[in-house]
Protein backbone atom coordinates (compact mmCIF):
# COMPACT_ATOMS: atom_id res chain seq x y z
CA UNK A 1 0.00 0.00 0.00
CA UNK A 2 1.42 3.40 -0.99
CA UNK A 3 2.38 5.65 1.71
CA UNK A 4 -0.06 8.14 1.77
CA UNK A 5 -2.96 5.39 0.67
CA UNK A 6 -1.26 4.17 4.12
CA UNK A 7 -1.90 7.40 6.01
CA UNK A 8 -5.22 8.08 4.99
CA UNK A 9 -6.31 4.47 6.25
CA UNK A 10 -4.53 5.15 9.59
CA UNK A 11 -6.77 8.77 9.81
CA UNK A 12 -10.36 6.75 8.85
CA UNK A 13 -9.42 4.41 11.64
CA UNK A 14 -8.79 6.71 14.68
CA UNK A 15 -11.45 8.70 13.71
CA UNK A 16 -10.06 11.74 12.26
CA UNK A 17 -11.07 11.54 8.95
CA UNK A 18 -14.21 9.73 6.96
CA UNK A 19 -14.00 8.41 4.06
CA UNK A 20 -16.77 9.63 1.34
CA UNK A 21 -15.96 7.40 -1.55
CA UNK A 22 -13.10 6.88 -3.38
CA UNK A 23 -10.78 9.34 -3.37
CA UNK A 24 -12.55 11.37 -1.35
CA UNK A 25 -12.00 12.12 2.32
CA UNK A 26 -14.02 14.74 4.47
CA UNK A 27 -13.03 15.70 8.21
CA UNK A 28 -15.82 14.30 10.87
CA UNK A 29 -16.86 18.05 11.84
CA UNK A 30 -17.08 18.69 7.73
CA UNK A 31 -20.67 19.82 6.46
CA UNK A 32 -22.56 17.28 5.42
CA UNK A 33 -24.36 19.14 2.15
CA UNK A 34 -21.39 20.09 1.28
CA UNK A 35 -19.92 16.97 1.31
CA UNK A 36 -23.05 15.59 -0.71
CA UNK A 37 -22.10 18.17 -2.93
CA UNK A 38 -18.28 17.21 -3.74
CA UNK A 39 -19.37 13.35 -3.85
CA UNK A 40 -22.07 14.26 -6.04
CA UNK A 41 -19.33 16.55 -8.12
CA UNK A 42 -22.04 19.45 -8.12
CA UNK A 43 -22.15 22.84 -5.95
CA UNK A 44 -24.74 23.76 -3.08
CA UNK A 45 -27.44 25.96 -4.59
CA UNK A 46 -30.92 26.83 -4.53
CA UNK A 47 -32.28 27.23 -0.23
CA UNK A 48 -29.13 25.18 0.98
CA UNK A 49 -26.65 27.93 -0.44
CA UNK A 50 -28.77 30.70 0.54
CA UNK A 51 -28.66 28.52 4.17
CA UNK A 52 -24.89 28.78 4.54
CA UNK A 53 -25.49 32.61 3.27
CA UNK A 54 -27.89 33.82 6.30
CA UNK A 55 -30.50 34.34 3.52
CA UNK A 56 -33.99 34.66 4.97
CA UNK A 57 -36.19 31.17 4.33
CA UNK A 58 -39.09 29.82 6.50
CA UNK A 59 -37.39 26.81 7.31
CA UNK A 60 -34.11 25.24 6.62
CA UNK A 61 -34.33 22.78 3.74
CA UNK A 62 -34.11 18.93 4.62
CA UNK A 63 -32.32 17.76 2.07
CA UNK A 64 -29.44 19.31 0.16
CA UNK A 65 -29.70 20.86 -3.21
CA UNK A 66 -26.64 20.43 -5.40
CA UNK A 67 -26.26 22.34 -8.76
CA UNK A 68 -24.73 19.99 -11.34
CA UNK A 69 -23.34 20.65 -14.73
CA UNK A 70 -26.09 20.55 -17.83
CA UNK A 71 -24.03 18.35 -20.30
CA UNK A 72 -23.22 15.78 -17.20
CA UNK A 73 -25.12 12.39 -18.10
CA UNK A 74 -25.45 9.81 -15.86
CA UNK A 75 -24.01 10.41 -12.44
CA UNK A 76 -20.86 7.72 -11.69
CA UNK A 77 -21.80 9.26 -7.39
CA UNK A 78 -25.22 10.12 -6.85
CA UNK A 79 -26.74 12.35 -4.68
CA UNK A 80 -27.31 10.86 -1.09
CA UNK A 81 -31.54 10.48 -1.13
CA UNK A 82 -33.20 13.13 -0.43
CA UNK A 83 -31.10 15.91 -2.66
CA UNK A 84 -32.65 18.08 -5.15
CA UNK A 85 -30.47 18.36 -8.31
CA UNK A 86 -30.38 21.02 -10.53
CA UNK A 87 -29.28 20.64 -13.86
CA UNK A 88 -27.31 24.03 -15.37
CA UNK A 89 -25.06 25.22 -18.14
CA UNK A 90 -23.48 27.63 -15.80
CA UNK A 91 -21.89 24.93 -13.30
CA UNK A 92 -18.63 23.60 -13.93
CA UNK A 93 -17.68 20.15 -13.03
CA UNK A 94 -15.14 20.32 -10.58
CA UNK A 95 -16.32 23.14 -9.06
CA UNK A 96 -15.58 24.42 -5.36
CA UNK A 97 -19.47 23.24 -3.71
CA UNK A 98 -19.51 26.77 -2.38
CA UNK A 99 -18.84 28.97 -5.09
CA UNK A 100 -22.16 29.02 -6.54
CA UNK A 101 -23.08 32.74 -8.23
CA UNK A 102 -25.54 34.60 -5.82
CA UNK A 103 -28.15 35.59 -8.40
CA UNK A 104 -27.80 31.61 -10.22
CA UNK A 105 -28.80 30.17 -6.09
CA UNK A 106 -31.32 32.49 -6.49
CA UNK A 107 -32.48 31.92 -9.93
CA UNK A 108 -32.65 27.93 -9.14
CA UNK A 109 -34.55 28.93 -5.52
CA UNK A 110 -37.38 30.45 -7.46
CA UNK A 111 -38.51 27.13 -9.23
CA UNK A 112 -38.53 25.69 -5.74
CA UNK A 113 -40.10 28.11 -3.27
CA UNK A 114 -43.46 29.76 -3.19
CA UNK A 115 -43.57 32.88 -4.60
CA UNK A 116 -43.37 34.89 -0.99
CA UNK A 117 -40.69 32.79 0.16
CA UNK A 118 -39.05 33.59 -3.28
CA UNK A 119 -39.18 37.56 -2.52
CA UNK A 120 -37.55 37.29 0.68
CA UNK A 121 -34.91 35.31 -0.04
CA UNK A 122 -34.31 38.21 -2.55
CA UNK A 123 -34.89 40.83 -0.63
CA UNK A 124 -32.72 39.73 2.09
CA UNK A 125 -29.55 38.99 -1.00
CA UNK A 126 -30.12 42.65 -1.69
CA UNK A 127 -30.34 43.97 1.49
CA UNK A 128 -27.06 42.33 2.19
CA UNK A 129 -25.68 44.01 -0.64
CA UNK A 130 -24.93 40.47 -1.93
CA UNK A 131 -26.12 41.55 -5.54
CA UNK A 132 -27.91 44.41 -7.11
CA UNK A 133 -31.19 44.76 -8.69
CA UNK A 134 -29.78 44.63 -11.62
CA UNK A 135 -28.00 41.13 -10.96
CA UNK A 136 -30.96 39.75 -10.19
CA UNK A 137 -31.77 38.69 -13.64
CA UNK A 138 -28.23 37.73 -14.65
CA UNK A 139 -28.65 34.02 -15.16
CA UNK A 140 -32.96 33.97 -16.12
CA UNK A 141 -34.08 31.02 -15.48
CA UNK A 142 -35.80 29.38 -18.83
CA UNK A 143 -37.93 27.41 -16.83
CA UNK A 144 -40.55 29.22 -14.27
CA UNK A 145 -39.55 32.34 -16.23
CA UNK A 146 -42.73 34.41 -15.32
CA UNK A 147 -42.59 32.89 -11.38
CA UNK A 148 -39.16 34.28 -11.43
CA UNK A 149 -40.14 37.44 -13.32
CA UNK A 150 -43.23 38.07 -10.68
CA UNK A 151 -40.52 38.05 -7.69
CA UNK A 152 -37.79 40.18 -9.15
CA UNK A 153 -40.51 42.76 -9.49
CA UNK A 154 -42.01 42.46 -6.17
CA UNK A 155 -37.97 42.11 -4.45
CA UNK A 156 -36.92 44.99 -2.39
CA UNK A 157 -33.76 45.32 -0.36
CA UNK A 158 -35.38 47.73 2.35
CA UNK A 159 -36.80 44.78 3.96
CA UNK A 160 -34.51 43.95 6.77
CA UNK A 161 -35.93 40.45 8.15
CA UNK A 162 -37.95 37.79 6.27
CA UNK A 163 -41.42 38.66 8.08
CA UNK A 164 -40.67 42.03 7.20
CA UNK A 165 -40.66 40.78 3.55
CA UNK A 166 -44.38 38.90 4.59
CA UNK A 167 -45.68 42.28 5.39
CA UNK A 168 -44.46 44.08 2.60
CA UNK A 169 -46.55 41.93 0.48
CA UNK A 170 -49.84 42.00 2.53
CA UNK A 171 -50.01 44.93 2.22
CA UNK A 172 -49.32 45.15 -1.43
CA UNK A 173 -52.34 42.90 -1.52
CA UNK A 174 -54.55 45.09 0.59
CA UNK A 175 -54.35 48.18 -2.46
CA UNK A 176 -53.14 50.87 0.56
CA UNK A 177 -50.27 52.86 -0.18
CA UNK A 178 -46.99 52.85 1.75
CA UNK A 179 -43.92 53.18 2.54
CA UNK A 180 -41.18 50.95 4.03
CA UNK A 181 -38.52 51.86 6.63
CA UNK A 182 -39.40 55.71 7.32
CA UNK A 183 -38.03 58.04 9.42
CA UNK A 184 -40.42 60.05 11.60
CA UNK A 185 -38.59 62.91 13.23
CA UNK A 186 -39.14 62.16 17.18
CA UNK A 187 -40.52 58.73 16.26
CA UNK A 188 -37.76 57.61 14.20
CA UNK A 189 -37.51 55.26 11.68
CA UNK A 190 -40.52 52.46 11.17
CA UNK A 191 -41.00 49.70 9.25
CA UNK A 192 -44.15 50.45 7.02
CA UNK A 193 -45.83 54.33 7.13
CA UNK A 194 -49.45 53.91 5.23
CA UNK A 195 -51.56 55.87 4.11
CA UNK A 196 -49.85 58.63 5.89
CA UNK A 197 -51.85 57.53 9.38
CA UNK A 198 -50.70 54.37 10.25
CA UNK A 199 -47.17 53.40 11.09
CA UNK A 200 -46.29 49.14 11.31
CA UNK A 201 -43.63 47.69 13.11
CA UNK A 202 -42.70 44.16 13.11
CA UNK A 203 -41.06 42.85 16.46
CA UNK A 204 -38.85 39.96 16.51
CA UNK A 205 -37.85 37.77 19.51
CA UNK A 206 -35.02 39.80 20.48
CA UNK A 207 -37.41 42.52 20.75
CA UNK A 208 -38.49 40.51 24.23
CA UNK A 209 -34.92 40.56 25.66
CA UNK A 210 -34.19 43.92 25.45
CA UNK A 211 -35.84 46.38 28.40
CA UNK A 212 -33.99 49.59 27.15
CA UNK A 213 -35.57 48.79 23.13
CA UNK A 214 -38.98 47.79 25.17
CA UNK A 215 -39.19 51.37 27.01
CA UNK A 216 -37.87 53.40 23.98
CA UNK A 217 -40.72 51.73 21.82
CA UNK A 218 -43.00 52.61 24.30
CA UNK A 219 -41.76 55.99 23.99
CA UNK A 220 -42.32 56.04 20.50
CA UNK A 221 -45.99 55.15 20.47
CA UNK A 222 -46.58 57.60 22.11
CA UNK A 223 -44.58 60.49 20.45
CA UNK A 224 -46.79 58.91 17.18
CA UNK A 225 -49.78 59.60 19.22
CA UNK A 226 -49.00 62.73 19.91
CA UNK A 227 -48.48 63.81 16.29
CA UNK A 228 -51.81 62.28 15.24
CA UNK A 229 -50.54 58.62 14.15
CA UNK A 230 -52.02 55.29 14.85
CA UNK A 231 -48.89 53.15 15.69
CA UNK A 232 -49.23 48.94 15.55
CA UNK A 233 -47.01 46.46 16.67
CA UNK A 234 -47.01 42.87 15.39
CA UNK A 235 -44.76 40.34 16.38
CA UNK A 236 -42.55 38.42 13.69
CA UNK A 237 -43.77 35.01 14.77
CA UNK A 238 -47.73 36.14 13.58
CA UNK A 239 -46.40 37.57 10.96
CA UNK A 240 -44.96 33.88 10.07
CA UNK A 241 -47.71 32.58 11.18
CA UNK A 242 -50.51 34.62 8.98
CA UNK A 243 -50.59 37.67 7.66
CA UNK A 244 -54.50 37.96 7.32
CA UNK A 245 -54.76 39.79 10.96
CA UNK A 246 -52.12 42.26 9.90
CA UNK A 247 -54.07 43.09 6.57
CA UNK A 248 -57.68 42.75 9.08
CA UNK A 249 -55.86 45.26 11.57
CA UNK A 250 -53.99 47.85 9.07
CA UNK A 251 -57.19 48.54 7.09
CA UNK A 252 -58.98 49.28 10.08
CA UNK A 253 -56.47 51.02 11.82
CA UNK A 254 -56.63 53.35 8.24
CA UNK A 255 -60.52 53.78 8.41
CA UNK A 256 -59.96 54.74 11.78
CA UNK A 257 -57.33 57.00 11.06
CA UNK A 258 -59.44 59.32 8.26
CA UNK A 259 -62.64 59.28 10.28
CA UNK A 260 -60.34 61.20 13.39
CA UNK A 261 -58.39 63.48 10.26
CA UNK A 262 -62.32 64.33 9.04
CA UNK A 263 -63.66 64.97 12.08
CA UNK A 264 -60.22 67.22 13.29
CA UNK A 265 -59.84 68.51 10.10
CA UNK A 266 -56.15 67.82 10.20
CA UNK A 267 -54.14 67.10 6.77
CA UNK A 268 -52.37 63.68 6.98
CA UNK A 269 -48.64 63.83 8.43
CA UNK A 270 -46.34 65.81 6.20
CA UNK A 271 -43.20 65.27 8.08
CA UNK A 272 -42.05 61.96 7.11
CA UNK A 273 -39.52 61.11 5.40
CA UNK A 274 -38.12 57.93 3.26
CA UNK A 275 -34.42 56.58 5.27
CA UNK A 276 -31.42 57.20 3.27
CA UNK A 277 -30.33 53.64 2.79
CA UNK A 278 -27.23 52.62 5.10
């Protein structure tokens, strides 16, 4: 046996190396999806790239999804079961499993996700300055052309979490106008101003934690109050959940808000202003 054929063999049996296949050896504390991509000789794409990116999904996927090269034929390793291939021209065999383009993950995560889940996961690649608008399009998927077209027009990097992303769309849905992260002079900035009467913040868990952030938002209800706003709260996890209360709420928050501007008379709130983006 060859020396280093020798050495490898000695690593597999205390334990501080597995071996994949042939010719390929992987380190115990080595990610798994990646490894199913190397064995596979594909790269990570689609929700399991955008998983090792921080990319907002619902849910982590259970099974990896490996890229692998369009002219390939049939596959000498397989996928382990449970992988989702994806066949493209743009994939080299050989490839490092983690040097899939941003906008091709993204362009192969649109034929897989619903079409909400598709906008986040854009949104939060452009708010991460991971791409530009403009890249979003750079590998077009031919298949699931107009799903894909649909969510590149709906993306937009202001969102800054994925149930941020859910309420953008709601209230697409719900025909109001709005605007997304706002600033407010002695409010500051909120997530969603609409109609000019209604400002829409969406809490997440850390939110809890924090007693300082709990008091300050506080404080900022009320400063809205003062100035003739109706401020709401929702928390991320009913946002998740459903976003049919926060449409239910937000229209009748706005109802409410132009009976009390009739009846005082008042224009609606001229002092807000759209963030400069960081």
């Amino acid at each position: 046996m060859p020396a280093v054929s020798r050495a490898l063999a000695e690593l597999v049996a205390c334990g501080q190396l597995r071996r994949i296949r042939r010719g390929l050896y992987a380190l115990p504390t080595a990610d798994r999806d990646l490894i199913a991509a190397r064995a596979a000789g594909g790269v990570l794409t689609c929700v399991s790239a955008a998983a090792a990116l921080g990319l907002p999904l619902r849910e982590r996927p259970r099974g990896p999804h490996i890229a692998l090269p369009q002219s390939r034929g049939s596959l000498r390793f397989p996928p382990p079961v449970g992988a989702v291939t994806h066949r493209d021209q743009h994939i080299e065999t050989g490839a490092d499993p983690r040097s899939i383009p941003v906008p091709l993950l993204i362009a192969h995560a649109t034929q897989c996700l619903p079409l909400r889940e598709a906008v986040a996961l854009m949104d939060g690649a452009l708010n991460k300055k991971l791409l530009r608008p403009s890249d979003l399009r750079t590998y077009r998927p031919s298949v699931g052309v107009v799903d894909f077209e649909r969510a590149a027009r709906l993306a937009d990097g202001s969102a800054q979490s994925y149930p941020e992303s859910l309420a953008r769309l709601a209230l697409r849905a719900t025909g109001l106008s709005f605007e997304t992260q706002v600033y407010i002079p002695g409010v500051g900035q909120v997530d969603f101003f609409v109609e000019g009467l209604v400002t829409a913040e969406i809490d997440g868990r850390a939110y809890h934690s924090d007693p300082a952030q709990f008091y300050e938002d506080r404080r900022r209800d009320r400063e809205a109050i003062s100035q003739g706003l109706l401020p709401l709260r929702f928390t991320a996890d009913e946002i998740i959940a459903s976003t049919l209360e926060f449409e239910t709420t937000i229209h009748a928050a706005v109802s409410r808000g132009r009976a009390l501007a009739r009846a005082n008379t008042t224009p609606r709130h001229p002092a807000a202003s759209r963030a400069r983006a960081s």
